[in-house]
PDB file of N, CA and C in Angstrom:
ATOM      1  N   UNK A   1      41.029 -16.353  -5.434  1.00  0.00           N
ATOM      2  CA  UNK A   1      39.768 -16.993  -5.732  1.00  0.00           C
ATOM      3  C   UNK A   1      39.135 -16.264  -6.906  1.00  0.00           C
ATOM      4  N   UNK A   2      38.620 -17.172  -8.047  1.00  0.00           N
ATOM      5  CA  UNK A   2      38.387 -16.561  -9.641  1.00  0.00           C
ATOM      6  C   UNK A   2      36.904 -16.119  -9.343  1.00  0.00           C
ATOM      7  N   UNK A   3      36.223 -15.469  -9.737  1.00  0.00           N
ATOM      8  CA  UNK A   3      34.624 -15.973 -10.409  1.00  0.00           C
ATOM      9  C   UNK A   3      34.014 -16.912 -11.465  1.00  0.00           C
ATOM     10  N   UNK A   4      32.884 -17.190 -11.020  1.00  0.00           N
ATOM     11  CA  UNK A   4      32.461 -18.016 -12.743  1.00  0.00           C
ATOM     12  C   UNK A   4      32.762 -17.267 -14.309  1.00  0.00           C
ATOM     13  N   UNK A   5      32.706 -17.426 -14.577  1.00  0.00           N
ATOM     14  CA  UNK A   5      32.697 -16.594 -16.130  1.00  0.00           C
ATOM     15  C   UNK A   5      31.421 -16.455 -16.390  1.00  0.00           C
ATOM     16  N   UNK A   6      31.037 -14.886 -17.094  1.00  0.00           N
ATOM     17  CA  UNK A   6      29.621 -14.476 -16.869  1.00  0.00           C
ATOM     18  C   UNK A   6      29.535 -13.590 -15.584  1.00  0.00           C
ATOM     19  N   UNK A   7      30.303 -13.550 -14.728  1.00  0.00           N
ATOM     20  CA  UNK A   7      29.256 -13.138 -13.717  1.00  0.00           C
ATOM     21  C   UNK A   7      30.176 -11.202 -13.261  1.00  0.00           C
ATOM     22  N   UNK A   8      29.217 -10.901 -13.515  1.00  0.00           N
ATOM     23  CA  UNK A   8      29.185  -9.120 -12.919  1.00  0.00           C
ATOM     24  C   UNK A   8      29.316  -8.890 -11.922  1.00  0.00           C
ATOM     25  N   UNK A   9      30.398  -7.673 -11.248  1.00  0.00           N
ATOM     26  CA  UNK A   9      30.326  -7.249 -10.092  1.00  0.00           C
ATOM     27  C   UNK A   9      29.307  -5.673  -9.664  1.00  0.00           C
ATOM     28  N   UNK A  10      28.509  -6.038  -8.943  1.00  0.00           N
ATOM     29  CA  UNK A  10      27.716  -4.694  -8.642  1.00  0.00           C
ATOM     30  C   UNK A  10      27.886  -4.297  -7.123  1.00  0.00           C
ATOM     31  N   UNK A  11      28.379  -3.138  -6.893  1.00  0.00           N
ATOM     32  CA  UNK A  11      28.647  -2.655  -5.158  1.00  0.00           C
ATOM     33  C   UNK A  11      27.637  -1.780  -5.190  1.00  0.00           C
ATOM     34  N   UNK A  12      26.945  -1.714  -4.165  1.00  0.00           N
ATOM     35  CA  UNK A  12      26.020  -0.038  -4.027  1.00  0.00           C
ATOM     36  C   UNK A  12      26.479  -0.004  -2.247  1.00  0.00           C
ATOM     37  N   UNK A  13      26.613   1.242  -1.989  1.00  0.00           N
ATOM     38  CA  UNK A  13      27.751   1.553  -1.027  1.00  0.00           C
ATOM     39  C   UNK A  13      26.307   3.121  -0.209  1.00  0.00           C
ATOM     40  N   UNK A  14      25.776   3.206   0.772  1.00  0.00           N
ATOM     41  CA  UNK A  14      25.031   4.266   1.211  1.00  0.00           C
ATOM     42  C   UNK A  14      25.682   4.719   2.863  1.00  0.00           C
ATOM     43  N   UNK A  15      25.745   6.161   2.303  1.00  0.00           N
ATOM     44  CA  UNK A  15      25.685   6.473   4.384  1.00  0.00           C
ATOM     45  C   UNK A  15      25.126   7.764   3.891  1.00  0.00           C
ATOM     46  N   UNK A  16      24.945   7.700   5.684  1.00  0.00           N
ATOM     47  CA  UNK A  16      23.740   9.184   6.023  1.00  0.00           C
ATOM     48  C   UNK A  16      24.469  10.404   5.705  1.00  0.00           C
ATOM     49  N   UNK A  17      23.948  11.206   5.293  1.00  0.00           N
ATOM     50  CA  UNK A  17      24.688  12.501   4.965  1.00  0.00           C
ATOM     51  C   UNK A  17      23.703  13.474   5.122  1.00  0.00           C
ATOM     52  N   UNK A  18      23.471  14.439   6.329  1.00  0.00           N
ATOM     53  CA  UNK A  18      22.893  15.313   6.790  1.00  0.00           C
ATOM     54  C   UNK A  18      22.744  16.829   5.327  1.00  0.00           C
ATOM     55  N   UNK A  19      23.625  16.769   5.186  1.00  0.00           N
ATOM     56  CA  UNK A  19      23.314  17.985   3.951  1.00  0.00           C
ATOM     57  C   UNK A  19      23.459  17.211   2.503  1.00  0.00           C
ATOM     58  N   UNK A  20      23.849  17.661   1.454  1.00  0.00           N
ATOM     59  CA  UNK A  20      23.356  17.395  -0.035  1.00  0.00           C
ATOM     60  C   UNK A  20      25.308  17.480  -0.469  1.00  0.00           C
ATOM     61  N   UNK A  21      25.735  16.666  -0.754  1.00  0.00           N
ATOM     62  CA  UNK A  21      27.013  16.775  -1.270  1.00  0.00           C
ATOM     63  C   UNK A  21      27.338  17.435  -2.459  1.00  0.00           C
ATOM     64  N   UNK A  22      28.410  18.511  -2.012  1.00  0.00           N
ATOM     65  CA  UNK A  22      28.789  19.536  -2.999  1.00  0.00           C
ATOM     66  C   UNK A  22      29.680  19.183  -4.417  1.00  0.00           C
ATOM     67  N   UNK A  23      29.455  19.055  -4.998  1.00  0.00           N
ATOM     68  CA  UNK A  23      30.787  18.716  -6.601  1.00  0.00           C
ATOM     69  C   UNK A  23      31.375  19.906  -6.462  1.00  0.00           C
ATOM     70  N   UNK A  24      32.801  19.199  -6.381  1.00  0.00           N
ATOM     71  CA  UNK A  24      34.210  19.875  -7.060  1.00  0.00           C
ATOM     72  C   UNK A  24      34.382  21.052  -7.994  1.00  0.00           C
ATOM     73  N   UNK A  25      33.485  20.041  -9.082  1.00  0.00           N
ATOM     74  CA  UNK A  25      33.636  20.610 -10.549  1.00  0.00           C
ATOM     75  C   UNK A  25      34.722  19.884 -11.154  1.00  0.00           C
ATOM     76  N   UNK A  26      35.374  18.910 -10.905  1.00  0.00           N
ATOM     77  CA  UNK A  26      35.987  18.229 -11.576  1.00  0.00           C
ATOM     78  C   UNK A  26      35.602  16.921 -11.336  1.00  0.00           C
ATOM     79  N   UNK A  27      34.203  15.879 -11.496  1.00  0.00           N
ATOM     80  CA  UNK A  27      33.904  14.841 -10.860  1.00  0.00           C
ATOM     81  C   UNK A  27      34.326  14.567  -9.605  1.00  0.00           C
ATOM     82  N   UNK A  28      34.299  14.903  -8.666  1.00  0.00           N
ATOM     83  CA  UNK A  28      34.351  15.079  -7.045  1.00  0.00           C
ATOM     84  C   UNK A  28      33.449  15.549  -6.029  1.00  0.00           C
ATOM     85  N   UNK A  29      33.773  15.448  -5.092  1.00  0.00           N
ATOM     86  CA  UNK A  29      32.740  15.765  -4.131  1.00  0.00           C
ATOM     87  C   UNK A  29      33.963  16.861  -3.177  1.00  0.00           C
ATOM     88  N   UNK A  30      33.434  18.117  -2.649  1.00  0.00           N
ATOM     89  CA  UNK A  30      34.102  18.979  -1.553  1.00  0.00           C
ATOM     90  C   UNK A  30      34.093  18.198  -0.110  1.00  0.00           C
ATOM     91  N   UNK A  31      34.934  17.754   0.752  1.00  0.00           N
ATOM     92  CA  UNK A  31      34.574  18.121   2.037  1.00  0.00           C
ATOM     93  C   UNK A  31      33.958  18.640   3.398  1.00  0.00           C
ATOM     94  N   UNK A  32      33.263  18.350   3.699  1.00  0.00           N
ATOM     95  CA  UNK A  32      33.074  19.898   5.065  1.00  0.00           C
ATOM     96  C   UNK A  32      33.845  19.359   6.109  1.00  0.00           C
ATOM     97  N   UNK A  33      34.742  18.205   5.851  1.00  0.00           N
ATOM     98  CA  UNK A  33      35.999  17.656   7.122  1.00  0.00           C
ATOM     99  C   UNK A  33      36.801  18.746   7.456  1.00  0.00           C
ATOM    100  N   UNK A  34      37.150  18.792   8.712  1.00  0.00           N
ATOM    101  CA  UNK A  34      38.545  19.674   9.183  1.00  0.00           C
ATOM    102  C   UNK A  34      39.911  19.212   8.481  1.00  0.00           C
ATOM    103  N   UNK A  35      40.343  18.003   8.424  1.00  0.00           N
ATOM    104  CA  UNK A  35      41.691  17.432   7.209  1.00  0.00           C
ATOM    105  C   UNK A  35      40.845  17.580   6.015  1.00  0.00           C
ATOM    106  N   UNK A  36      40.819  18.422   5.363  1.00  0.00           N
ATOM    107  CA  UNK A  36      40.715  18.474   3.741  1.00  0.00           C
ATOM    108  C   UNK A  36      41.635  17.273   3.136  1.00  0.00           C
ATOM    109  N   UNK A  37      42.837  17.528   3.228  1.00  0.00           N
ATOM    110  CA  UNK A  37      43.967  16.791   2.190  1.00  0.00           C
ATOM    111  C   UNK A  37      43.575  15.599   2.665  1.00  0.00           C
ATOM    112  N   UNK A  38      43.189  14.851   3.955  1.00  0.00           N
ATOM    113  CA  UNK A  38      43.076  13.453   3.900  1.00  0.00           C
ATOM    114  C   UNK A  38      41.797  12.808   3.425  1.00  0.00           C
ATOM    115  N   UNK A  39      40.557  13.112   3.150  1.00  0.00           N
ATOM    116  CA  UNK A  39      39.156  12.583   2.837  1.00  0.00           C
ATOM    117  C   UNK A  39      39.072  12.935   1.123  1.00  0.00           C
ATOM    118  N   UNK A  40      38.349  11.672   0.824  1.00  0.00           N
ATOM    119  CA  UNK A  40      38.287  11.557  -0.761  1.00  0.00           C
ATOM    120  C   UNK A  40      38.892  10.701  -1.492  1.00  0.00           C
ATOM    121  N   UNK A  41      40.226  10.714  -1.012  1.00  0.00           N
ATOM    122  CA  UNK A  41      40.559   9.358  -1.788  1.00  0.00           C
ATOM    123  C   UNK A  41      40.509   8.162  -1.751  1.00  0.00           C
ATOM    124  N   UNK A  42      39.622   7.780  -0.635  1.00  0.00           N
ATOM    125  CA  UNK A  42      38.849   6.127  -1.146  1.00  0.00           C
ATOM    126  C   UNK A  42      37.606   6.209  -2.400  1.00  0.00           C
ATOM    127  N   UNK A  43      37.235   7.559  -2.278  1.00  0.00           N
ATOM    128  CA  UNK A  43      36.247   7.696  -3.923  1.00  0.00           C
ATOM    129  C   UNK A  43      36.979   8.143  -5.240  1.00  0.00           C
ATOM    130  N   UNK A  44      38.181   8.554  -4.929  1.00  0.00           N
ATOM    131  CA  UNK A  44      39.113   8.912  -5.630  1.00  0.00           C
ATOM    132  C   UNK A  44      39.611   7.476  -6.192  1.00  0.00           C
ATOM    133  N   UNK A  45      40.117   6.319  -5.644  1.00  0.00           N
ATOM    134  CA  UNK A  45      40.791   5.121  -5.814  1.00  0.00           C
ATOM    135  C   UNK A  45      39.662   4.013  -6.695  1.00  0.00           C
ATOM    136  N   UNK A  46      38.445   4.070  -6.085  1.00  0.00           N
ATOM    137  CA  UNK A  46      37.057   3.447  -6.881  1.00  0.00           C
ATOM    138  C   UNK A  46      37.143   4.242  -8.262  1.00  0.00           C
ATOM    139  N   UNK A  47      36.975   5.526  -8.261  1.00  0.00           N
ATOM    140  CA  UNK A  47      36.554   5.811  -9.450  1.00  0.00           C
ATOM    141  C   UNK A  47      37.333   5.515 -10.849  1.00  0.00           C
ATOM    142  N   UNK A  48      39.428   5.557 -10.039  1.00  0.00           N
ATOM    143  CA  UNK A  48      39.879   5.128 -10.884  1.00  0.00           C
ATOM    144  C   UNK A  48      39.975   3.513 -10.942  1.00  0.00           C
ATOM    145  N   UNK A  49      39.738   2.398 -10.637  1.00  0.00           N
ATOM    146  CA  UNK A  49      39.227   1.266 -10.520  1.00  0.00           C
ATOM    147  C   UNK A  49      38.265   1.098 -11.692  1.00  0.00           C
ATOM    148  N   UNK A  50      37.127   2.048 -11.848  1.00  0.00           N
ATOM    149  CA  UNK A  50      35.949   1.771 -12.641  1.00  0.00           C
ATOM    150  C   UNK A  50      36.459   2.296 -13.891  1.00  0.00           C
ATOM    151  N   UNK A  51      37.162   2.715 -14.255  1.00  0.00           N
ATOM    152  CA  UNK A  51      38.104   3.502 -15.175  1.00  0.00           C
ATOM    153  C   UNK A  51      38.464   2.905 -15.650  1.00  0.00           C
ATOM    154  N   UNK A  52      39.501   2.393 -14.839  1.00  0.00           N
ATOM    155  CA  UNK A  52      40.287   0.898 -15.711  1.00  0.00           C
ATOM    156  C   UNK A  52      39.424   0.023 -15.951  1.00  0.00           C
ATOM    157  N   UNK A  53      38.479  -0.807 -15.396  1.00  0.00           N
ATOM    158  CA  UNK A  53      37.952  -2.037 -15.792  1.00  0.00           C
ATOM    159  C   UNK A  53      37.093  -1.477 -16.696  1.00  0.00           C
ATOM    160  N   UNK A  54      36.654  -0.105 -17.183  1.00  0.00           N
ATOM    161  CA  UNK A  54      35.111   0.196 -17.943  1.00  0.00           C
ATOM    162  C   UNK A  54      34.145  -0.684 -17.481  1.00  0.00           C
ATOM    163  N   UNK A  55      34.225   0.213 -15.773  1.00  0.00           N
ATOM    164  CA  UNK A  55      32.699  -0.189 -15.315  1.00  0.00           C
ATOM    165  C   UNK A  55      31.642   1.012 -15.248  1.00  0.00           C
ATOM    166  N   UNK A  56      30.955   1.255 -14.736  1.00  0.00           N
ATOM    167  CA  UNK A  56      30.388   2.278 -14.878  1.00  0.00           C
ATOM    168  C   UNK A  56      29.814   2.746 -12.806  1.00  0.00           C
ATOM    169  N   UNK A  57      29.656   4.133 -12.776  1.00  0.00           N
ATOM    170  CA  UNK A  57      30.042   4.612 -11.426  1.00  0.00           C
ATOM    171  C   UNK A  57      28.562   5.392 -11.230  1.00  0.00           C
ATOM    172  N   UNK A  58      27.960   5.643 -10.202  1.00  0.00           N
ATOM    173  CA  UNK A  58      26.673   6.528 -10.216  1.00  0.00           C
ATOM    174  C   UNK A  58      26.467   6.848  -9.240  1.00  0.00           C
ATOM    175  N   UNK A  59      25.797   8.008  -8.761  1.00  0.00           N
ATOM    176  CA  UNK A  59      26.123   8.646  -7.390  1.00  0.00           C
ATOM    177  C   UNK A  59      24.690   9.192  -7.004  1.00  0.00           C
ATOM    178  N   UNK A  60      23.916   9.147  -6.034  1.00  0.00           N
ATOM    179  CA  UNK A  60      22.417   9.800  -5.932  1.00  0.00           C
ATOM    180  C   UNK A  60      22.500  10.439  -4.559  1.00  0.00           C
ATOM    181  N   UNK A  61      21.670  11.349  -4.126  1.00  0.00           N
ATOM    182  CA  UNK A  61      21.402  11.854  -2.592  1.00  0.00           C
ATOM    183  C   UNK A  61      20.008  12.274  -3.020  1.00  0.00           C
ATOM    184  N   UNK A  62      19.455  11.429  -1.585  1.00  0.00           N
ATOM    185  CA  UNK A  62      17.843  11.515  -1.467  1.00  0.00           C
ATOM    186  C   UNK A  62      17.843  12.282  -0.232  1.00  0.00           C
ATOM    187  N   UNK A  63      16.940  13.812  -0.532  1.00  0.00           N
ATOM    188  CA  UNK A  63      16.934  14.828   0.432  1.00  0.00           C
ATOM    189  C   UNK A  63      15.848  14.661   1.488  1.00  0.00           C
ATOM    190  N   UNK A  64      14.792  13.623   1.166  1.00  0.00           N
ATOM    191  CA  UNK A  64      14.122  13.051   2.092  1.00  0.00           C
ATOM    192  C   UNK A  64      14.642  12.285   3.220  1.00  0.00           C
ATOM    193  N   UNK A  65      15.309  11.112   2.552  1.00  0.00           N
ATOM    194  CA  UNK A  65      15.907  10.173   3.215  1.00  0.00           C
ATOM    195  C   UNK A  65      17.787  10.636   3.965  1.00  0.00           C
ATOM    196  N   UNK A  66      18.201  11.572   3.095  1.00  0.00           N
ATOM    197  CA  UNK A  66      19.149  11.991   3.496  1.00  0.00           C
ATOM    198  C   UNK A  66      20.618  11.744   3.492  1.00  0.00           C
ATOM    199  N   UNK A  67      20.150   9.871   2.577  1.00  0.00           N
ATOM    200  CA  UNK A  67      21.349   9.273   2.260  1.00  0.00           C
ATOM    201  C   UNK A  67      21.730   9.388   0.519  1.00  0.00           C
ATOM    202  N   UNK A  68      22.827   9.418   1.126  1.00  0.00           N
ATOM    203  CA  UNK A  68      23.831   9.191  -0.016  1.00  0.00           C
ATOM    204  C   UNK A  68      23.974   7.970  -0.572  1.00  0.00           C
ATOM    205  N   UNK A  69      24.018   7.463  -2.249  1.00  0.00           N
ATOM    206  CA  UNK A  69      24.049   6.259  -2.419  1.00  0.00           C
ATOM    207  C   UNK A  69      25.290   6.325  -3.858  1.00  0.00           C
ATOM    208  N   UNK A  70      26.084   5.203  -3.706  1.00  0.00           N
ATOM    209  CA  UNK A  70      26.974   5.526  -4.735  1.00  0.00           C
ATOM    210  C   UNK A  70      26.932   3.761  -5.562  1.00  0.00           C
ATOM    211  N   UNK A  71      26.932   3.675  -6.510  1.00  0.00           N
ATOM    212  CA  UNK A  71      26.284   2.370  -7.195  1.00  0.00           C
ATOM    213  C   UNK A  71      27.593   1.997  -8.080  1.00  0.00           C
ATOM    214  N   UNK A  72      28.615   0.933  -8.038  1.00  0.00           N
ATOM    215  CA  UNK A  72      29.207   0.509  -8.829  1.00  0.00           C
ATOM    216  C   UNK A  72      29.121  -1.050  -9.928  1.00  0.00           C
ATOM    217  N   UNK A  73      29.242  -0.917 -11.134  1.00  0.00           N
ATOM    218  CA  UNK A  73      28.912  -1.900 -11.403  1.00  0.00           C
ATOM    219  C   UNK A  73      30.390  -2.105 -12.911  1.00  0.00           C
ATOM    220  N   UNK A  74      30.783  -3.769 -12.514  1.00  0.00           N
ATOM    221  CA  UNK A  74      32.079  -3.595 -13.524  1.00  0.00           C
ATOM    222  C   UNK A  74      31.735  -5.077 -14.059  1.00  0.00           C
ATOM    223  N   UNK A  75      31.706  -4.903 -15.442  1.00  0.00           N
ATOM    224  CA  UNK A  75      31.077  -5.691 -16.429  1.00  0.00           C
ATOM    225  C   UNK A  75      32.326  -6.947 -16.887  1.00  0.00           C
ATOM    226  N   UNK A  76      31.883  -8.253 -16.720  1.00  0.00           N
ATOM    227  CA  UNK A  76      32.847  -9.529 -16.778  1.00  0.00           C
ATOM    228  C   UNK A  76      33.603  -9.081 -17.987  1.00  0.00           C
ATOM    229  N   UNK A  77      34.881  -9.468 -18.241  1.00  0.00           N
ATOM    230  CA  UNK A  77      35.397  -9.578 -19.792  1.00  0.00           C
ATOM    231  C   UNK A  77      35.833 -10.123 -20.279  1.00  0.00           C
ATOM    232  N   UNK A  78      34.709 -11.677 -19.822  1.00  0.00           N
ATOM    233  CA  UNK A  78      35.554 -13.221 -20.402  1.00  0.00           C
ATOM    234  C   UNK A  78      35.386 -12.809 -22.094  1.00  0.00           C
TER     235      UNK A  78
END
């Protein structure tokens, strides 16, 4: 199933996250999971997604609210 032509995809994606998410240092986020090697790469797989299409990716944590919010948006290229 196509889209219209013209039309933009925007995801904004939030869950609760009790502490403030740590960076990598290489665009990533650390763990505090017990499986390290298995968590991350569904943000790992998006980011390269937004990569390829040149969409653009954005990531916020509100220390009030506590959530995490990650904002994708990938621009039509009729």
């Amino acid at each position: 199933m196509g889209s219209p032509a013209g039309t933009d995809l925007f995801l904004s994606l939030t869950n609760p996250c009790s502490h403030p998410p740590r960076e990598d240092g290489r665009g990533g986020f650390l763990t505090r999971k017990l499986n390290k090697e298995q968590h991350g790469i569904g943000l790992k797989s998006v980011k390269a997604i937004v990569r390829k299409c040149d969409g653009t990716l954005n990531h916020e944590y509100d220390r009030e609210t506590k959530l995490f919010n990650i904002s994708v948006l990938l621009k039509d290229k009729v």
